[in-house]
C-alpha atoms as a PDB file:
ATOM      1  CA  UNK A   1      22.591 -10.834 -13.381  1.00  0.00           C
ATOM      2  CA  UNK A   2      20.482 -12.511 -16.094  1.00  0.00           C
ATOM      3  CA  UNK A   3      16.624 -12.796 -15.311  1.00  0.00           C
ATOM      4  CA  UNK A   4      14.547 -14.978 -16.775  1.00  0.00           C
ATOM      5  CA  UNK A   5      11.304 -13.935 -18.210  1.00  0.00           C
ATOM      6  CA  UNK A   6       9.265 -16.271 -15.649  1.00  0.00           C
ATOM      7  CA  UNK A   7      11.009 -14.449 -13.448  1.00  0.00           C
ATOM      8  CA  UNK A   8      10.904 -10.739 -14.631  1.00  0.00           C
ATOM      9  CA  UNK A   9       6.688 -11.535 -14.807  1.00  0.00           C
ATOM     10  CA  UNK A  10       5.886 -12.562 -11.588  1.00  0.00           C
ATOM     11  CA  UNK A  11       8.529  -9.604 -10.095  1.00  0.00           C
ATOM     12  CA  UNK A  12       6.247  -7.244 -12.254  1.00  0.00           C
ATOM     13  CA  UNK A  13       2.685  -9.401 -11.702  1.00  0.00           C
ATOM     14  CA  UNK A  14       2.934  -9.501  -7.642  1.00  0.00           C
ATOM     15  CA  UNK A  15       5.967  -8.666  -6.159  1.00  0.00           C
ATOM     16  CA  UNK A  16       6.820  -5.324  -7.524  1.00  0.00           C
ATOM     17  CA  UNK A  17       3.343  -4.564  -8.471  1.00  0.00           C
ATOM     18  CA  UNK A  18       3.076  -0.960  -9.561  1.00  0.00           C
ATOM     19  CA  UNK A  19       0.105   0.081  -7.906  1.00  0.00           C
ATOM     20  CA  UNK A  20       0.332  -2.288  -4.780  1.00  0.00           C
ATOM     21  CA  UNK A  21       4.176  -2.240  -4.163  1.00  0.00           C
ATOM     22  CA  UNK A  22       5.392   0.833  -6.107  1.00  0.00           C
ATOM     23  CA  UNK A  23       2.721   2.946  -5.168  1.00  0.00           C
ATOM     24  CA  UNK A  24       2.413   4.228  -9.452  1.00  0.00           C
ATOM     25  CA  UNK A  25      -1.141   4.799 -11.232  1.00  0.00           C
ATOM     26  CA  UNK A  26      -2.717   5.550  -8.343  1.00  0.00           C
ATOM     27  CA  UNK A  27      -5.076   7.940  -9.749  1.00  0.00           C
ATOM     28  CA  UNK A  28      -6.717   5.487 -11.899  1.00  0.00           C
ATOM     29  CA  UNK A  29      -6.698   2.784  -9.542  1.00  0.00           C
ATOM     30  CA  UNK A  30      -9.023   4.690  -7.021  1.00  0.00           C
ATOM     31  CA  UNK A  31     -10.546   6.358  -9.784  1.00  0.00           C
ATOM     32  CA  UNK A  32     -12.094   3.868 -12.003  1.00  0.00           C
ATOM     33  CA  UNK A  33     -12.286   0.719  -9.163  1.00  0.00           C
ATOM     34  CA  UNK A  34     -15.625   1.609  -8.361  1.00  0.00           C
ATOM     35  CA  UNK A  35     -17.190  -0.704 -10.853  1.00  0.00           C
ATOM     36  CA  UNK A  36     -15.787  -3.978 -12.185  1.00  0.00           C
ATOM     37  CA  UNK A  37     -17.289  -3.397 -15.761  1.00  0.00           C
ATOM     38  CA  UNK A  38     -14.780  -0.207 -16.228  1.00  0.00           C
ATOM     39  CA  UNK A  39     -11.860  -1.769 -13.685  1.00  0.00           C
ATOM     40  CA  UNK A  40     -11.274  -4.896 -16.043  1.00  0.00           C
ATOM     41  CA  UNK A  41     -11.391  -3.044 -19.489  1.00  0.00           C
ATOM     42  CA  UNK A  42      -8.754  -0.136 -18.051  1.00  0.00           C
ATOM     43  CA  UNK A  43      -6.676  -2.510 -16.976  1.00  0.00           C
ATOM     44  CA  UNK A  44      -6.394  -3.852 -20.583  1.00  0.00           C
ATOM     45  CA  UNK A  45      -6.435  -0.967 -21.907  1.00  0.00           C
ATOM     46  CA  UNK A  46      -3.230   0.020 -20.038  1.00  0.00           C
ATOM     47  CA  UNK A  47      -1.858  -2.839 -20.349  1.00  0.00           C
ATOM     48  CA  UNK A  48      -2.373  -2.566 -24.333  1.00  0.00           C
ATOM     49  CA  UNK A  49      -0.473   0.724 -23.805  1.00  0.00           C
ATOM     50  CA  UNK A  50       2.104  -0.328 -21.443  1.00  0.00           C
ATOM     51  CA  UNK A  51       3.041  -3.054 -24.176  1.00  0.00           C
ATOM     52  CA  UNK A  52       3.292  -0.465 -26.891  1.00  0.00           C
ATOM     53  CA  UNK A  53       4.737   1.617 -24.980  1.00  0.00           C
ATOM     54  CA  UNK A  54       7.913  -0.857 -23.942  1.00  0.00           C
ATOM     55  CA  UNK A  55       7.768  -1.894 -27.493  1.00  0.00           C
ATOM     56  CA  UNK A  56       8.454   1.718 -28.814  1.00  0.00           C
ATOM     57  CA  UNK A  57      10.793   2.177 -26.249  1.00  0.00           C
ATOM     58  CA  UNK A  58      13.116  -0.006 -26.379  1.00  0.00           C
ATOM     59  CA  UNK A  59      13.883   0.569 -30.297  1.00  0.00           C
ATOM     60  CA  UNK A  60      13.978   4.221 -29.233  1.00  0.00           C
ATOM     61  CA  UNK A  61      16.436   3.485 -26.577  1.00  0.00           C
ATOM     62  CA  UNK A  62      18.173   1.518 -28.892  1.00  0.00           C
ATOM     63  CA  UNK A  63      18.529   4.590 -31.783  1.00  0.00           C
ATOM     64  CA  UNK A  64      19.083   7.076 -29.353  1.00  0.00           C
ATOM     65  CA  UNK A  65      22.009   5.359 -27.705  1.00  0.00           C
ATOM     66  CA  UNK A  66      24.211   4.920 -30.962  1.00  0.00           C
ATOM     67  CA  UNK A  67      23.127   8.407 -32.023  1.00  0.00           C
ATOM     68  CA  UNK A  68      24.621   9.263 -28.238  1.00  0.00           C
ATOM     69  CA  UNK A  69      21.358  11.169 -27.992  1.00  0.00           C
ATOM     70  CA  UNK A  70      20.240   9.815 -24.516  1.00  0.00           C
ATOM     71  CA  UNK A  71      19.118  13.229 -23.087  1.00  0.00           C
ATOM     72  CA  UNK A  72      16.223  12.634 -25.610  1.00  0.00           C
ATOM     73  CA  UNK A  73      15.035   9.884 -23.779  1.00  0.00           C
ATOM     74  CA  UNK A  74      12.334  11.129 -21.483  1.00  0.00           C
ATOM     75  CA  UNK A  75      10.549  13.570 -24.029  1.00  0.00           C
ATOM     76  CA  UNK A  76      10.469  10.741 -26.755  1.00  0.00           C
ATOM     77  CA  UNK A  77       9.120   8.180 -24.263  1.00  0.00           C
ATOM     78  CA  UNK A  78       6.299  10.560 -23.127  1.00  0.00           C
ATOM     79  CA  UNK A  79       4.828  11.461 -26.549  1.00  0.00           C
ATOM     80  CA  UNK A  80       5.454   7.676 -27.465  1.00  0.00           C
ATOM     81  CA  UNK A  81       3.300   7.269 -24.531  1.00  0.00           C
ATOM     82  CA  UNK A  82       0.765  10.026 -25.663  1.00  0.00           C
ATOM     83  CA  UNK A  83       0.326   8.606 -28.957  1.00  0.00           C
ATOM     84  CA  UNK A  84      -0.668   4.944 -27.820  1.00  0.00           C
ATOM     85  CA  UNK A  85      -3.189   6.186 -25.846  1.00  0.00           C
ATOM     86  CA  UNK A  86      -4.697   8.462 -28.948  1.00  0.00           C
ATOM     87  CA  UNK A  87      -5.002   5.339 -30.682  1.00  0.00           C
ATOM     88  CA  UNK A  88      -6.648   3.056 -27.374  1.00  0.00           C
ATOM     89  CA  UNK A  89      -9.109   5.579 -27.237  1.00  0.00           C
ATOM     90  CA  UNK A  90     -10.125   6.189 -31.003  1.00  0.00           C
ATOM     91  CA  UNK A  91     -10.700   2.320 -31.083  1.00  0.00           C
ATOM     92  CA  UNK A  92     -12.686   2.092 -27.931  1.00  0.00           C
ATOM     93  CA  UNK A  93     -14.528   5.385 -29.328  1.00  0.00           C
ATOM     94  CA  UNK A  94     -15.435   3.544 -32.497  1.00  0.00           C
ATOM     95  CA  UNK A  95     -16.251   0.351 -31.350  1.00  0.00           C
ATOM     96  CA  UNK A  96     -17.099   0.810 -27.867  1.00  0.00           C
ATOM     97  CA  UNK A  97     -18.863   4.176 -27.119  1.00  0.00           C
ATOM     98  CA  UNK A  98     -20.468   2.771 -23.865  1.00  0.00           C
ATOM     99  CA  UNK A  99     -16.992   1.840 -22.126  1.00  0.00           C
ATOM    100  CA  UNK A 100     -15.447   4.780 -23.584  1.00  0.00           C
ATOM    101  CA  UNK A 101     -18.414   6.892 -21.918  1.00  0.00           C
ATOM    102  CA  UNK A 102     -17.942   5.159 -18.914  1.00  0.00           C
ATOM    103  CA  UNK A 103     -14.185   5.672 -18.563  1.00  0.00           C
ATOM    104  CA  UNK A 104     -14.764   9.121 -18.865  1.00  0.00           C
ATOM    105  CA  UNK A 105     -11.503  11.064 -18.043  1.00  0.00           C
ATOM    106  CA  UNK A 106      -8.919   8.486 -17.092  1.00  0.00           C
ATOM    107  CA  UNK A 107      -8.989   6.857 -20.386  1.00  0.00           C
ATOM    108  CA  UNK A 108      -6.551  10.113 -21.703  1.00  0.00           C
ATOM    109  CA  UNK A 109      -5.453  10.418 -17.766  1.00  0.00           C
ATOM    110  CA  UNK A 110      -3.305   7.240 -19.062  1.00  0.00           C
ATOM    111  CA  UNK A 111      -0.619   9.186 -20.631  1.00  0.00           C
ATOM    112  CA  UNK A 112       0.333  10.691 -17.409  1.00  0.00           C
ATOM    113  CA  UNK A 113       0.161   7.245 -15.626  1.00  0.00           C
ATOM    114  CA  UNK A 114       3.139   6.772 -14.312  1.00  0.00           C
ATOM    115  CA  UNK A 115       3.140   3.171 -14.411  1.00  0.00           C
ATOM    116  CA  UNK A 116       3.046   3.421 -17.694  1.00  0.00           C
ATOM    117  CA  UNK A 117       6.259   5.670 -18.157  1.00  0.00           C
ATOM    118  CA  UNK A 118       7.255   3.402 -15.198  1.00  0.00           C
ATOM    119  CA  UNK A 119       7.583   0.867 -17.054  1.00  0.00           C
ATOM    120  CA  UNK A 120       9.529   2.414 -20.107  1.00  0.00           C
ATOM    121  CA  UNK A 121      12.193   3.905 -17.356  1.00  0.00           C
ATOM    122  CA  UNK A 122      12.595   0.531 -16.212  1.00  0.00           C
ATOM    123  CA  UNK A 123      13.445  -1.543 -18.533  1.00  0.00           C
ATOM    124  CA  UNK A 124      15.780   0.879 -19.894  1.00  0.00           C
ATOM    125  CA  UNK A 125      17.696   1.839 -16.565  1.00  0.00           C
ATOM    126  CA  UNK A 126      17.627  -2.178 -16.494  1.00  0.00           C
ATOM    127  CA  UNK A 127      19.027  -2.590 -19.142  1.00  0.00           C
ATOM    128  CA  UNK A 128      16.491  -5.528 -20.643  1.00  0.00           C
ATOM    129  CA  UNK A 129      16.627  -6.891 -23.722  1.00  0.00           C
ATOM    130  CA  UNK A 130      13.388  -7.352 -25.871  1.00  0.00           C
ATOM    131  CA  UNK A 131      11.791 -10.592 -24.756  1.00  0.00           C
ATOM    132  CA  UNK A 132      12.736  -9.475 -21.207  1.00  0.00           C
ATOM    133  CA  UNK A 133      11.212  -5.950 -22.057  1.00  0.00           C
ATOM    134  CA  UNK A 134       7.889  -7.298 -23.247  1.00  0.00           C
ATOM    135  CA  UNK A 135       7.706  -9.885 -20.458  1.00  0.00           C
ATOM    136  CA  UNK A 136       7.811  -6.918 -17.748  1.00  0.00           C
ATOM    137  CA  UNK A 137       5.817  -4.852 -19.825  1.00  0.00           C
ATOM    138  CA  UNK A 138       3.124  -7.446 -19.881  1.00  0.00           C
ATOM    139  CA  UNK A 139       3.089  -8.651 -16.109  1.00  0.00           C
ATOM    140  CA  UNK A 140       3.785  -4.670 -15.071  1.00  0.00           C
ATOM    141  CA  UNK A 141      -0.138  -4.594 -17.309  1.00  0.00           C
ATOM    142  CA  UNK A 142      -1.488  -7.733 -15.823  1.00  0.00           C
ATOM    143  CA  UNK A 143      -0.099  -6.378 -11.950  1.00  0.00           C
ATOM    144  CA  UNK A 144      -2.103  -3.137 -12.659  1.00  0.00           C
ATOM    145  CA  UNK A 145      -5.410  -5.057 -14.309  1.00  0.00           C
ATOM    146  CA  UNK A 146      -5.206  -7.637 -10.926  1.00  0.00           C
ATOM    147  CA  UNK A 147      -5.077  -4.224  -8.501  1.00  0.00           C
ATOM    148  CA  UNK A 148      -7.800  -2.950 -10.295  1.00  0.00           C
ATOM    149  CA  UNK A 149      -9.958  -6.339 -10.636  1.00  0.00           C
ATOM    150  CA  UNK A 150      -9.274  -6.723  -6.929  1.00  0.00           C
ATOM    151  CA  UNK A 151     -10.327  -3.007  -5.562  1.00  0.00           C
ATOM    152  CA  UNK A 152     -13.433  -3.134  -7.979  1.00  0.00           C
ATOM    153  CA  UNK A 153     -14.802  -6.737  -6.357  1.00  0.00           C
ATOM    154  CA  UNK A 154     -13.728  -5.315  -3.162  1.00  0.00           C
ATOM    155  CA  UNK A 155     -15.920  -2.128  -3.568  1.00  0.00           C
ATOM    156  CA  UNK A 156     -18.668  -3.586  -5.240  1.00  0.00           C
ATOM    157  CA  UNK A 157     -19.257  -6.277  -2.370  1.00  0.00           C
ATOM    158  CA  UNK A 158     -18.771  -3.415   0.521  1.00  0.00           C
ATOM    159  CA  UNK A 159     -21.845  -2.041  -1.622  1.00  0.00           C
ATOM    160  CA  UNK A 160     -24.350  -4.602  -0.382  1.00  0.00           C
ATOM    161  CA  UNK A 161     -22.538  -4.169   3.335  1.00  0.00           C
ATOM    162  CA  UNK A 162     -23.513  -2.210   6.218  1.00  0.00           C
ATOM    163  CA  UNK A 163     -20.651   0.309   6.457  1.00  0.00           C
ATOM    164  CA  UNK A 164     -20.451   2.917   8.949  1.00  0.00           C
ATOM    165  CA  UNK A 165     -21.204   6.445   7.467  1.00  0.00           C
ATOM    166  CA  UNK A 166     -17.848   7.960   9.089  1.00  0.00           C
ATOM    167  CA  UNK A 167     -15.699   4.834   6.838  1.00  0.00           C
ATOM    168  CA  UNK A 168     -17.559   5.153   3.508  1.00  0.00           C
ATOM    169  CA  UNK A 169     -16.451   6.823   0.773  1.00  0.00           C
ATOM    170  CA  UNK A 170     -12.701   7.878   0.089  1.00  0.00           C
ATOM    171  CA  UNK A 171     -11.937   7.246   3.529  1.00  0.00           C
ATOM    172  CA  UNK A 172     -13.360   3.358   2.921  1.00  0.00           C
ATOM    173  CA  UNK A 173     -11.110   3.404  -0.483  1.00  0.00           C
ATOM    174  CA  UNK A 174      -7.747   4.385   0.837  1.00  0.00           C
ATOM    175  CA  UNK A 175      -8.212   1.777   3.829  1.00  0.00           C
ATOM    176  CA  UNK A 176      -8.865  -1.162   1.397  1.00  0.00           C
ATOM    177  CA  UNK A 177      -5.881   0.027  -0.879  1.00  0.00           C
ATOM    178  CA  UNK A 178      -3.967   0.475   2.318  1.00  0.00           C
ATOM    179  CA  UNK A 179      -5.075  -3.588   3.296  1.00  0.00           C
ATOM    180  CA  UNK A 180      -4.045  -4.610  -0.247  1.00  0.00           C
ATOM    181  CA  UNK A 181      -0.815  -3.133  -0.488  1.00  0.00           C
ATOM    182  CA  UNK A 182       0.094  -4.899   2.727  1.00  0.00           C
ATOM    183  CA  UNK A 183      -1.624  -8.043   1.528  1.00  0.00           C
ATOM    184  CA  UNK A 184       1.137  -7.678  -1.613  1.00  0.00           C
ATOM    185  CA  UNK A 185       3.672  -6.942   0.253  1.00  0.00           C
ATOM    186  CA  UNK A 186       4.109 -10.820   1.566  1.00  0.00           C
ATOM    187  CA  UNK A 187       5.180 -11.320  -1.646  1.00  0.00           C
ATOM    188  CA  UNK A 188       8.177  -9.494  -1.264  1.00  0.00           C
ATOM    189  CA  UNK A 189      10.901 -12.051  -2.353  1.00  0.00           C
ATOM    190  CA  UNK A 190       9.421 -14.432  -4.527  1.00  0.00           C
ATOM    191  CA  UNK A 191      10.176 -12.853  -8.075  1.00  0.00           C
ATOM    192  CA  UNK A 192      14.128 -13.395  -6.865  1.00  0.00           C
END
């Protein structure tokens, strides 16, 4: 069966959504959605790696296959992984101390996403070719940014609310993640 990329994006974007469907990068995603100002810019960030990431990967996949060396796969896709996220953070280190204080541990905590190596296992076992690779790469980034975006506005506003003492904190967290997951699950179906 032949997707096509509209497809493959809004499968990745709402439908399958990693953190909201698939239940992957969860660490981050309750981590870091405190505060819109650091939810936004990890999002990107692993999006930037999930790109490079699928990018690497599929050439990899490619090379490994006619070299019949496919038991390679998982160790070259983690330090493929690993690397991208050496570079994200030298650049945000350089040219954005501030953020890169402020996303503290789980800017490296993003080579052990595993949305990220999610996505890389994917499109492989799937068997995608490149534009259908990047296009799930891509909406698999812009699925994890939205789930991010959306528990960070969520959280900030329940700042300014009057919530009981015995629902605050991680308890208050897990039942908003809980409410958005079921909130993406009624879009089960529409990526096809």
């Amino acid at each position: 069966m032949h997707e096509s990329a509209a497809q493959i994006f809004i499968n990745a974007l709402l439908a399958n959504n990693f953190v909201l469907a698939m239940f992957l990068g969860l660490c981050p995603f309750l981590g870091v959605s405190g505060k819109l100002e650091t939810a936004f810019p990890m999002g990107v960030a692993t999006t930037f790696v999930m790109l490079v990431a699928s990018l690497c990967a599929y050439g990899l996949n490619l090379l490994l296959t006619y070299f019949n060396l496919d038991f390679l796969r998982l160790i070259s896709y983690i330090v493929i992984i690993a690397s991208s996220v050496q570079l994200v953070e030298m650049v945000l280190k350089k040219y954005s101390p501030a953020l890169f204080r402020a996303l503290g541990i789980y800017l490296p905590l993003i080579t052990t996403n595993c949305a990220v190596l999610g996505v890389a296992l994917f499109q492989t076992a799937r068997e995608y070719d490149f534009v259908q690779s990047m296009t799930f790469s891509f909406g698999g980034g812009a699925g994890f940014t939205l789930a991010l975006v959306l528990m960070a506005s969520v959280r900030e506003r329940l700042t300014l609310s009057d919530v009981p003492s015995v629902a605050q904190g991680t308890a208050l967290s897990l039942m908003l993640a809980g409410v958005l997951s079921l909130a993406f699950m009624g879009f089960a179906g529409l990526g096809g």
